[in-house]
Protein backbone atom coordinates (compact mmCIF):
# COMPACT_ATOMS: atom_id res chain seq x y z
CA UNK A 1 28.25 -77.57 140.50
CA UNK A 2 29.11 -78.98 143.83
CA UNK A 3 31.81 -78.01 145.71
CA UNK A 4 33.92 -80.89 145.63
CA UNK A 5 33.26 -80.89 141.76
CA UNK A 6 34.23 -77.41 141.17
CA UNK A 7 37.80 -77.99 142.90
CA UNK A 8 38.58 -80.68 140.97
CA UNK A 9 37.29 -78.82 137.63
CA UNK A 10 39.45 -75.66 138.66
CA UNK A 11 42.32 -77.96 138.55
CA UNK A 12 42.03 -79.39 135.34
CA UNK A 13 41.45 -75.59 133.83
CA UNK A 14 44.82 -75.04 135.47
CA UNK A 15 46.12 -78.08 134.09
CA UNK A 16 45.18 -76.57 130.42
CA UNK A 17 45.98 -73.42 131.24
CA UNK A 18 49.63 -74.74 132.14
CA UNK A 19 49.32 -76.63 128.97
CA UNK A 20 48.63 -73.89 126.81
CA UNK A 21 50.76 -70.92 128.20
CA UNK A 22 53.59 -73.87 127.63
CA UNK A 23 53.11 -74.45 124.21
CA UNK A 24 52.18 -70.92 122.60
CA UNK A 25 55.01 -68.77 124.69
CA UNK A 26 58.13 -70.71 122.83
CA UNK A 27 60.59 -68.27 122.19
CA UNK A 28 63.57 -68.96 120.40
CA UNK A 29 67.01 -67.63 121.39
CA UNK A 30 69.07 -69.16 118.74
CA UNK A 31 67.51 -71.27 115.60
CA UNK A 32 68.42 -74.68 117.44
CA UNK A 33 68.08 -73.94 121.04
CA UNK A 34 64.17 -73.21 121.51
CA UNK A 35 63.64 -71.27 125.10
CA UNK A 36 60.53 -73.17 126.48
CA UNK A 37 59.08 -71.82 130.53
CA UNK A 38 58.19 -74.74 132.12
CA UNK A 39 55.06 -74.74 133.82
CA UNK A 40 53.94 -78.27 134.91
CA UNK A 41 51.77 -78.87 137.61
CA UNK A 42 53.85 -80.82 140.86
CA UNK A 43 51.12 -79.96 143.26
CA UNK A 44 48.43 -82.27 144.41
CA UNK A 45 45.72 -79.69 145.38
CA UNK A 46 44.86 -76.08 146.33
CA UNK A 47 47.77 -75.62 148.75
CA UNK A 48 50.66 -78.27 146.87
CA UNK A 49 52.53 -80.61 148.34
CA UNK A 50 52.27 -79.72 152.21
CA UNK A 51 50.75 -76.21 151.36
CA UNK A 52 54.00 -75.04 150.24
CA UNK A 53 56.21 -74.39 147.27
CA UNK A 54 59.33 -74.64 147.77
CA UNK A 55 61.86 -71.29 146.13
CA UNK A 56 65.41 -71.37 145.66
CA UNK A 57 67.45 -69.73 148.43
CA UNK A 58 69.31 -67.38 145.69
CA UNK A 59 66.04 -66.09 144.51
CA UNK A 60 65.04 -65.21 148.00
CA UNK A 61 65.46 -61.39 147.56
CA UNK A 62 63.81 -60.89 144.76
CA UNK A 63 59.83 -60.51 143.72
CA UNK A 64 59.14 -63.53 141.42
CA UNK A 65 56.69 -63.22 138.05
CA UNK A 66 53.94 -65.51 137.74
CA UNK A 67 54.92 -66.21 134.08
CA UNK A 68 58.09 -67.45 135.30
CA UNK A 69 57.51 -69.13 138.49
CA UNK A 70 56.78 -72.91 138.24
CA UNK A 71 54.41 -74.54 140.61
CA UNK A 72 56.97 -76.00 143.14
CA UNK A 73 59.69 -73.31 143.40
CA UNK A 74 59.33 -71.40 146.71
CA UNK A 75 58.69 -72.37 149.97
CA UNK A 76 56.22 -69.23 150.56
CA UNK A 77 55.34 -66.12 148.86
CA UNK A 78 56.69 -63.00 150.10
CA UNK A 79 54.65 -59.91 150.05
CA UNK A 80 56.02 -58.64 147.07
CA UNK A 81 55.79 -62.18 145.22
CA UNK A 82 51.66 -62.02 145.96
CA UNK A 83 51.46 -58.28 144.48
CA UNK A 84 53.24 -59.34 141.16
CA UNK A 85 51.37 -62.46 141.03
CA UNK A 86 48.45 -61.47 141.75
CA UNK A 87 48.56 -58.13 139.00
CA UNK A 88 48.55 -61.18 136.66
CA UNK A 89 46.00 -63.02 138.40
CA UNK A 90 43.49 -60.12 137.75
CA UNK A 91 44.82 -57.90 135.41
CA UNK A 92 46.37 -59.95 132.26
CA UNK A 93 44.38 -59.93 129.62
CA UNK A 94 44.78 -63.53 128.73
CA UNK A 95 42.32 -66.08 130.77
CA UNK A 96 44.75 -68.91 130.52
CA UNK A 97 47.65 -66.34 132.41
CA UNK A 98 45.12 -65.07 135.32
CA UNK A 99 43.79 -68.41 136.04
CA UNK A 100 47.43 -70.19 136.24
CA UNK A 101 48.70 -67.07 137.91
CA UNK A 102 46.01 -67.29 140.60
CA UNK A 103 46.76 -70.61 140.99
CA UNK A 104 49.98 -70.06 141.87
CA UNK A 105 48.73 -67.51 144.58
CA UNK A 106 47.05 -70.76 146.04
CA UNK A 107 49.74 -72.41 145.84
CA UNK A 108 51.86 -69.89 147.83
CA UNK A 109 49.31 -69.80 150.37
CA UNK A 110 50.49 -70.07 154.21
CA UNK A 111 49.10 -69.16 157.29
CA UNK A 112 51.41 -66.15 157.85
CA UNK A 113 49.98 -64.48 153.84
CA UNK A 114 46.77 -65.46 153.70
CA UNK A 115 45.37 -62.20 154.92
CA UNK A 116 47.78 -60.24 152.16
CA UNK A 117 46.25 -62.46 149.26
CA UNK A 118 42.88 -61.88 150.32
CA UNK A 119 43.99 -58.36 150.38
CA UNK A 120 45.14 -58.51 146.69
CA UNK A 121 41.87 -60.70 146.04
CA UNK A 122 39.51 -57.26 147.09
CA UNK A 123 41.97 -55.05 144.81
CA UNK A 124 41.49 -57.21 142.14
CA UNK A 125 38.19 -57.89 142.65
CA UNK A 126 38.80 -61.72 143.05
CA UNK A 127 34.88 -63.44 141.60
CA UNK A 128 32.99 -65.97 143.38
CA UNK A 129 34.76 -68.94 142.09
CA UNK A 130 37.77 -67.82 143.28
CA UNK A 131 36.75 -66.96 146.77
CA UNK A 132 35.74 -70.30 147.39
CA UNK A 133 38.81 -72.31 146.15
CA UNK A 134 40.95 -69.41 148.55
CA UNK A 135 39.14 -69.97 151.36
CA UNK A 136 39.24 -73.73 150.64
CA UNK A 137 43.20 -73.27 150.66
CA UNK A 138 43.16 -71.35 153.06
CA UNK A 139 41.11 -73.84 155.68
CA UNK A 140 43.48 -76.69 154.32
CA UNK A 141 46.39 -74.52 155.60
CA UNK A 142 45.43 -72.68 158.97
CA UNK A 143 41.64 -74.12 159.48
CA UNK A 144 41.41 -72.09 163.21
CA UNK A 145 42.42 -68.56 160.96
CA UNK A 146 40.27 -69.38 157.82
CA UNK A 147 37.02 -70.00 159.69
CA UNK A 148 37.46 -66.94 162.63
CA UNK A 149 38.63 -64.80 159.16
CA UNK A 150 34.98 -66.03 157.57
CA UNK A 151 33.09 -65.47 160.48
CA UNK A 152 34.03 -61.77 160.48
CA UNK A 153 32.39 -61.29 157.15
CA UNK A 154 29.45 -59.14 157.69
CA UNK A 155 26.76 -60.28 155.81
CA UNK A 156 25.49 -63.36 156.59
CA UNK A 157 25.40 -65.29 153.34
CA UNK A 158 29.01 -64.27 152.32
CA UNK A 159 29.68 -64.97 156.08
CA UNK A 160 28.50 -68.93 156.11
CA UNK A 161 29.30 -69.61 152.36
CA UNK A 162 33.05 -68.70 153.57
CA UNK A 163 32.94 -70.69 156.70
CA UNK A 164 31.46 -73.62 154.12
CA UNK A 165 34.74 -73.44 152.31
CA UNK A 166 37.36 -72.80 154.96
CA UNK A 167 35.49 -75.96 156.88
CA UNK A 168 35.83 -78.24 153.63
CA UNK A 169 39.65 -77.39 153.42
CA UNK A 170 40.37 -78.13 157.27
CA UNK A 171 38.53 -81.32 156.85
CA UNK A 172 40.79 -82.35 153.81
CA UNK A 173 43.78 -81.55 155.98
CA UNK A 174 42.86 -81.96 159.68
CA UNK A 175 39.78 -84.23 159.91
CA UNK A 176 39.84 -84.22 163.48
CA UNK A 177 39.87 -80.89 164.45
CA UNK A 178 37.65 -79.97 161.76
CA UNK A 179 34.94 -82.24 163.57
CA UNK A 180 35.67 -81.21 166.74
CA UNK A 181 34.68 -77.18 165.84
CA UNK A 182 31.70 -78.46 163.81
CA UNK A 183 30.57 -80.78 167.00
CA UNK A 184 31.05 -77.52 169.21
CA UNK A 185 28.20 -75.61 167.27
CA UNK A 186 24.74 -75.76 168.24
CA UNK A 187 22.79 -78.54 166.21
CA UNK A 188 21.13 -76.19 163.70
CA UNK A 189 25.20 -74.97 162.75
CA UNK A 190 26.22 -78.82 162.48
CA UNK A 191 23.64 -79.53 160.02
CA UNK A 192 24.33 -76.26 157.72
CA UNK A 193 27.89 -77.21 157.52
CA UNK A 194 27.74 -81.18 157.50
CA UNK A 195 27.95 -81.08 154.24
CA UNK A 196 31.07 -79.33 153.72
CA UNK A 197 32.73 -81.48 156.37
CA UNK A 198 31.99 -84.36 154.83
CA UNK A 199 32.72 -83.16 151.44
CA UNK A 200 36.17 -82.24 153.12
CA UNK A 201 36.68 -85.70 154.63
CA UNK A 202 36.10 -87.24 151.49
CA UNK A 203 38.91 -84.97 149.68
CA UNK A 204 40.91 -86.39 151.90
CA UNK A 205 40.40 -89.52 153.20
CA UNK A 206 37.59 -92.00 151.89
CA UNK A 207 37.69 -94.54 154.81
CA UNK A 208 38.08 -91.62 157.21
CA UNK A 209 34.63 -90.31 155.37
CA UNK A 210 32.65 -93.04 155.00
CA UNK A 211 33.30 -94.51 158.64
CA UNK A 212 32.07 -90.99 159.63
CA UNK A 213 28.78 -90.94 158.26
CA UNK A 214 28.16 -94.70 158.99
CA UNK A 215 28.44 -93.34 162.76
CA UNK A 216 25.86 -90.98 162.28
CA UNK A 217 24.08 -93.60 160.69
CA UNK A 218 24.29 -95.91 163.70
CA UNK A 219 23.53 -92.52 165.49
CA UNK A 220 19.90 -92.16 163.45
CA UNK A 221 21.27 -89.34 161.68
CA UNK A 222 18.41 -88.58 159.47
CA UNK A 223 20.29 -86.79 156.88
CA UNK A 224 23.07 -89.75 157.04
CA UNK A 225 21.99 -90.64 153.16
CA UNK A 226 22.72 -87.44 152.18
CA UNK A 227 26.16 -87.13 153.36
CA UNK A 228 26.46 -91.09 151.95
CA UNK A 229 25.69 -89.43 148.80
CA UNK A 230 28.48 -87.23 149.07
CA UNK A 231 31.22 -89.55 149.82
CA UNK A 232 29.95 -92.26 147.22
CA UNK A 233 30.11 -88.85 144.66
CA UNK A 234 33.96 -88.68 145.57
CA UNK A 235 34.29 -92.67 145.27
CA UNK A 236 33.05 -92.35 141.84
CA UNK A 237 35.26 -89.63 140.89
CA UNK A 238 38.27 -90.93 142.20
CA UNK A 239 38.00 -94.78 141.48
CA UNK A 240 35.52 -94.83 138.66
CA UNK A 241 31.87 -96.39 138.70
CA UNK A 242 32.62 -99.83 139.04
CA UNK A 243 35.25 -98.93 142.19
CA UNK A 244 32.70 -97.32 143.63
CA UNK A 245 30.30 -100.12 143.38
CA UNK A 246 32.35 -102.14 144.95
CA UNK A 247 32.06 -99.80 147.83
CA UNK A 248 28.71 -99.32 147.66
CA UNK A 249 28.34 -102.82 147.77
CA UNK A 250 30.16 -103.68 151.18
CA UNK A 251 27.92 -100.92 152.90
CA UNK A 252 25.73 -102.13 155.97
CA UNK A 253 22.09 -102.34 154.78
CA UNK A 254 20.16 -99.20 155.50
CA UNK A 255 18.89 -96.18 153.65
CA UNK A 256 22.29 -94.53 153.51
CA UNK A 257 23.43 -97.50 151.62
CA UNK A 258 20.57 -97.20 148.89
CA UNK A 259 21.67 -93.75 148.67
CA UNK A 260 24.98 -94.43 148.28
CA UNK A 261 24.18 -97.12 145.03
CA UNK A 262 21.76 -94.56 143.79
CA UNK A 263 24.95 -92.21 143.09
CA UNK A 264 26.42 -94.84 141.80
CA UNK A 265 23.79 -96.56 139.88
CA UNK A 266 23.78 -93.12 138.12
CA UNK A 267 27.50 -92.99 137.15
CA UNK A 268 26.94 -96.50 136.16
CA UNK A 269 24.84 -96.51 133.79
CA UNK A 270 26.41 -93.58 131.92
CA UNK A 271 29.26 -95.89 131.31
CA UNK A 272 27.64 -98.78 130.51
CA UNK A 273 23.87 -99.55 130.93
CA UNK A 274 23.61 -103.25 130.35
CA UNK A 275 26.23 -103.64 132.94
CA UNK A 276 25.00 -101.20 135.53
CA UNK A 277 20.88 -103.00 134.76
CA UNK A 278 22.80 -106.52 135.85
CA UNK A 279 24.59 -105.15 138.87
CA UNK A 280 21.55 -103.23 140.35
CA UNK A 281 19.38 -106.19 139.66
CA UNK A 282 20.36 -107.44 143.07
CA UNK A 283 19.16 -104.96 145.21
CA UNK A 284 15.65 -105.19 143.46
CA UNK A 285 14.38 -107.03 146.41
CA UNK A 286 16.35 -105.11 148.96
CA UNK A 287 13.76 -102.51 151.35
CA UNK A 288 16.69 -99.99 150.58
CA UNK A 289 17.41 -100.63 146.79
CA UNK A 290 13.96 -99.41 145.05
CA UNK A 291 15.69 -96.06 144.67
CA UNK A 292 18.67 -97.79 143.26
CA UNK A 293 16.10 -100.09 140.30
CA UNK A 294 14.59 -96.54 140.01
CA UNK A 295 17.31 -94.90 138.73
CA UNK A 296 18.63 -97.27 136.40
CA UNK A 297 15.29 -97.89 135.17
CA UNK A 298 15.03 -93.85 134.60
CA UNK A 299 18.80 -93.07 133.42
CA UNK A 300 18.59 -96.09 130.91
CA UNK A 301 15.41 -94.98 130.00
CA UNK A 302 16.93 -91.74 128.64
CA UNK A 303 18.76 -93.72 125.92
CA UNK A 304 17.05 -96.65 125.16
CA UNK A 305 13.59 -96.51 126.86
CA UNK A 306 12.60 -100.07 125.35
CA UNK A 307 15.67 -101.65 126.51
CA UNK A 308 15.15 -100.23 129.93
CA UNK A 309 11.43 -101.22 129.92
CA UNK A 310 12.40 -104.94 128.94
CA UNK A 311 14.81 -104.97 131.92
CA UNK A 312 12.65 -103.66 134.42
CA UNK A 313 9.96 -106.24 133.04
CA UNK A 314 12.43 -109.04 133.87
CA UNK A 315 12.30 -108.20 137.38
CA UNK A 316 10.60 -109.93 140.50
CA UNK A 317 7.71 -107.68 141.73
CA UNK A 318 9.14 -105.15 144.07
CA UNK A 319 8.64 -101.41 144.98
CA UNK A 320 11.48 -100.61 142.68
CA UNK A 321 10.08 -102.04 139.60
CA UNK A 322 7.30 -100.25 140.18
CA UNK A 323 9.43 -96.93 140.61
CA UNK A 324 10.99 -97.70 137.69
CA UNK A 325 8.56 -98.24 135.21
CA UNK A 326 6.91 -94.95 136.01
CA UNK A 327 10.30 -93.41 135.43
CA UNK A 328 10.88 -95.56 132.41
CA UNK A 329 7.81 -94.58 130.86
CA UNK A 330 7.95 -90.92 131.33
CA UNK A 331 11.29 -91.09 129.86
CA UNK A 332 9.89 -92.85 126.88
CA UNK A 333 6.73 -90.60 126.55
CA UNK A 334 9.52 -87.59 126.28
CA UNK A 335 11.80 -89.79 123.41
CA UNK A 336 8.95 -91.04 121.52
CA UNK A 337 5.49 -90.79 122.94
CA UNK A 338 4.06 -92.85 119.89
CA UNK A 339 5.83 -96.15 120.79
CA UNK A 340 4.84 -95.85 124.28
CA UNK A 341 1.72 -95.53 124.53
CA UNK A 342 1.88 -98.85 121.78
CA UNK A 343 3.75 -100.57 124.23
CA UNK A 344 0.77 -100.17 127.02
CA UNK A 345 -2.07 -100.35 124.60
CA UNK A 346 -0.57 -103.77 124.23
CA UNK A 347 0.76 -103.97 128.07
CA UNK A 348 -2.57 -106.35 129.98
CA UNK A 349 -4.53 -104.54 132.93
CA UNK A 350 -2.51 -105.01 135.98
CA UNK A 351 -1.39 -102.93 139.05
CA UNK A 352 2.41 -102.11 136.69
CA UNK A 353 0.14 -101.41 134.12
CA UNK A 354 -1.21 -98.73 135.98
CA UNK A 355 2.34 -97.81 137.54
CA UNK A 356 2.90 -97.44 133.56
CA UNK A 357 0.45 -95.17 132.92
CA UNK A 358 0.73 -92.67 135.78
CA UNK A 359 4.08 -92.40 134.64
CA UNK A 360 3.26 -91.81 131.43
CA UNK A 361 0.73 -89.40 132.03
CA UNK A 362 2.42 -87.06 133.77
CA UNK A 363 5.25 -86.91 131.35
CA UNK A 364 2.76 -86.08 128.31
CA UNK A 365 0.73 -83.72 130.27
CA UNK A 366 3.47 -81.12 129.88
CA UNK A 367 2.84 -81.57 125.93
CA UNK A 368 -0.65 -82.85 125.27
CA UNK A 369 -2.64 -82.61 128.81
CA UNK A 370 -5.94 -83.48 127.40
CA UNK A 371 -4.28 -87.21 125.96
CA UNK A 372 -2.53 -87.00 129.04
CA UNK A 373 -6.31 -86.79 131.11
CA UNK A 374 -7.25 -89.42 128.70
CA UNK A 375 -4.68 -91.83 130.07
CA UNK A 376 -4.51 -90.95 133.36
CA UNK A 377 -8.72 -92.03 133.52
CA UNK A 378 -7.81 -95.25 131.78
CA UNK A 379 -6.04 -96.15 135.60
CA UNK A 380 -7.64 -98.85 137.27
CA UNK A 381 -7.09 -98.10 140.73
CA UNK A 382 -8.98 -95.56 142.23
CA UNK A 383 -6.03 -93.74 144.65
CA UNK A 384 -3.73 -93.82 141.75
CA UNK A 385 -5.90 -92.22 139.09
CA UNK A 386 -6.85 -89.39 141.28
CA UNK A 387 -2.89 -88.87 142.08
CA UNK A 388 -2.43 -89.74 138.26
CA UNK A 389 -5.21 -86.64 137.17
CA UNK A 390 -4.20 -84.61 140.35
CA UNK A 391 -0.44 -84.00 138.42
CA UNK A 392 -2.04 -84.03 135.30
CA UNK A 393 -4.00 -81.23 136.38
CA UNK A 394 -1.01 -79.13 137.42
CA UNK A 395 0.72 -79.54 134.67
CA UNK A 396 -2.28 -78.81 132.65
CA UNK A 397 -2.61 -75.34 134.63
CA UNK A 398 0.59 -74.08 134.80
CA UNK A 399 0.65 -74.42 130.93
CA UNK A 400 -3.26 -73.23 130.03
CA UNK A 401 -4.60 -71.77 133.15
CA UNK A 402 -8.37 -70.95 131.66
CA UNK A 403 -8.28 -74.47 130.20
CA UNK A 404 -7.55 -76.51 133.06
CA UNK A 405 -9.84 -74.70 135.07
CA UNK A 406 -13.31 -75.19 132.79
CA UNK A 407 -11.75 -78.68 132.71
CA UNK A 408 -11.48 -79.45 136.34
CA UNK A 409 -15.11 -78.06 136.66
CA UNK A 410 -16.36 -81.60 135.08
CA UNK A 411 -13.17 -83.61 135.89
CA UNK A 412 -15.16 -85.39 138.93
CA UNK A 413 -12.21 -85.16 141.43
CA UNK A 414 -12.39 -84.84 145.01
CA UNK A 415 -12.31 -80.92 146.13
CA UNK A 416 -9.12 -81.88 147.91
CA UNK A 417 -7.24 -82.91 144.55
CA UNK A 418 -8.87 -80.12 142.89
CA UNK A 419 -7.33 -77.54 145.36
CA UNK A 420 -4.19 -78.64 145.17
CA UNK A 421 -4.49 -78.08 141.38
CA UNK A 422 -5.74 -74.52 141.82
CA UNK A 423 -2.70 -73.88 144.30
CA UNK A 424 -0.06 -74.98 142.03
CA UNK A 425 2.36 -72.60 141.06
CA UNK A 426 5.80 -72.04 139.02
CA UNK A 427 7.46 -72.53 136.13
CA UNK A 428 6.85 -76.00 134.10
CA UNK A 429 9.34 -78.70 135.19
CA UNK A 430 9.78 -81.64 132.48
């Protein structure tokens, strides 16, 4: 899961979590006057409303309990607050109670008690999960202290994974300081942690995000569709599909655009294929929308391969129908191999034919390589049916080593083809 994903799943386990401690610790202190602890959610993210809670001045003097203490009810967490929280955060038995209670640790989080929570965090021996939504906090409180804090951490992967986090929180909360450190770093530094920046800008600010990257675009940025990517994931999660089309949409042309309706195209057609097929239907003749006719062609595919196929076939000739029939047709051969090779036994010798059948092929060859051999020879062109029996082949030898080899003895192909079967290595991939 992505980063910006898993902060916005945390959040909803909190949400239940909430939900559930609520309904199943009713107590009842007289038959008609139910005791009920109210723990709704009032913050908006990691650090609340302004990265503080806010705690009622009478209360002051006292440690609070995490059972007890709604989200919203101090204005920061003392030291003895974060050690009775946190004994709950790590120690309760119940999973709903630790992850609300270290929630509210977050939520308590300043600049001044970070460095005591990460304390408790080591005591309690805080996981992975959690280390990255506190340092996350923790950036979107004091981003200067998180990331000097991370980049004391000795070893190195620990060390740049917390810097990751820390950066994605400052972005969310100071964009532009955040890129001001990251454009201080040496250029191999700025592209590890572009990512995160952008992730953070996007948590934050969508315009801010996507006017950033479209610089970098304008810049030549090679990994500008990428970081597109990113912010069109965020547009999707926080407007929906056909919001984020819209977005998409208004893009200037270039490869980080494609990228950006290729996410989308993909959330699209989840929600509604037929839909998504019509809207990505006018990029088909678009230099940076075969990627997008490609993915429709592949995710429809996955549910309704002949419906896909009949769209695709609908289309003007283009470098993303021909993406997407290979795509379509491996998806097909997967669903039901015996109505796909039908449809291009009836399908007439062409150049999509023989886009077709390289997709095909290389599906099947993970299940039946010798019918898969026997289609990928039926290809017309010459390049394409030695890259058609050249994937065959690995697939073939990754799943019957001795087999593929007395095969490509007599298979014809150039020694160049042949060696890259012999080199192939790993586990299948379907």
């Amino acid at each position: 899961m992505n980063r910006g994903c898993f902060i916005h799943a945390f959040w909803l386990v909190i949400a239940l979590a909430a939900f559930a401690i609520g309904r199943f610790t009713v107590g009842t202190s007289s038959e008609d006057a139910p005791t009920v602890v109210d723990l709704s959610l009032q913050s908006t993210g990691p650090a609340g409303p302004g990265g503080l809670l806010q705690r009622q001045a009478a209360d002051a003097e006292s440690p609070v309990s995490a059972e007890t203490l709604p989200i919203g009810a101090i204005t920061a967490l003392t030291e003895a607050d974060i050690e009775t929280i946190a004994k709950d955060a790590f120690s309760d038995p119940n999973p709903l109670k630790r992850e609300l209670a270290f929630a509210k640790l977050l939520d308590g989080l300043t600049a001044e008690n970070a460095a005591k929570i990460r304390e408790q965090m080591r005591a309690g021996g805080a996981n992975g999960d959690q280390w990255r939504l506190f340092q996350y906090a923790w950036g979107a409180v004091d981003g200067p202290g998180a990331i000097a804090a991370a980049g004391e951490i000795e070893r190195e992967d620990r060390r740049r994974g917390a810097i990751s986090n820390a950066l994605s929180g400052w972005a969310s909360a100071d964009p532009q300081q955040a890129i001001d450190w990251l454009g201080q770093l040496e250029e191999e530094d700025q592209r590890r942690y572009q990512d995160e920046l952008v992730s953070g800008l996007a948590d934050g600010d969508l315009n801010l995000a996507t006017t950033y990257v479209g610089e970098l675009v304008d810049a030549g940025d090679r990994r500008a569709p990428d970081l597109m990517g990113i912010v069109a994931g965020e547009q999707i999660r926080k407007g929906g599909p056909v919001a984020a089309a819209s977005w998409a949409e208004r893009l200037p042309d270039s490869n980080a655009k494609g990228a950006a309706l290729d996410r989308v195209a993909n959330a699209y057609v989840d929600e509604d294929p037929a839909t998504a097929a019509r809207w990505a239907a006018q990029f088909a003749n678009e230099d940076y929308g075969a990627r997008v006719i490609e993915e429709v062609g592949d995710e429809w595919a996955e549910r309704d391969p002949a419906s896909a196929v009949s769209w695709l076939e609908s289309l003007d000739e283009s470098q993303g129908k021909q993406e997407g029939f290979a795509s379509a047709l491996g998806e097909w051969a997967r669903r039901d191999p015996t109505a796909a090779s039908q449809y291009l036994v009836d399908m007439p010798a062409s150049e999509l034919k023989d886009v077709a059948v390289n997709g095909f092929a290389s599906r099947l060859a993970w299940e039946d390589p010798q019918s898969a051999i026997a289609w990928a020879e039926s290809i017309q062109s010459n390049e394409m049916r030695v890259e058609a029996l050249t994937r065959v082949g690995q697939a073939y030898f990754r799943r019957d080593r001795n087999a593929a080899i007395e095969w490509l003895g007599a298979s014809g192909l150039p020694e160049a083809a042949q060696q890259r079967i012999l080199e192939s290595r790993g586990r299948r991939r379907g």
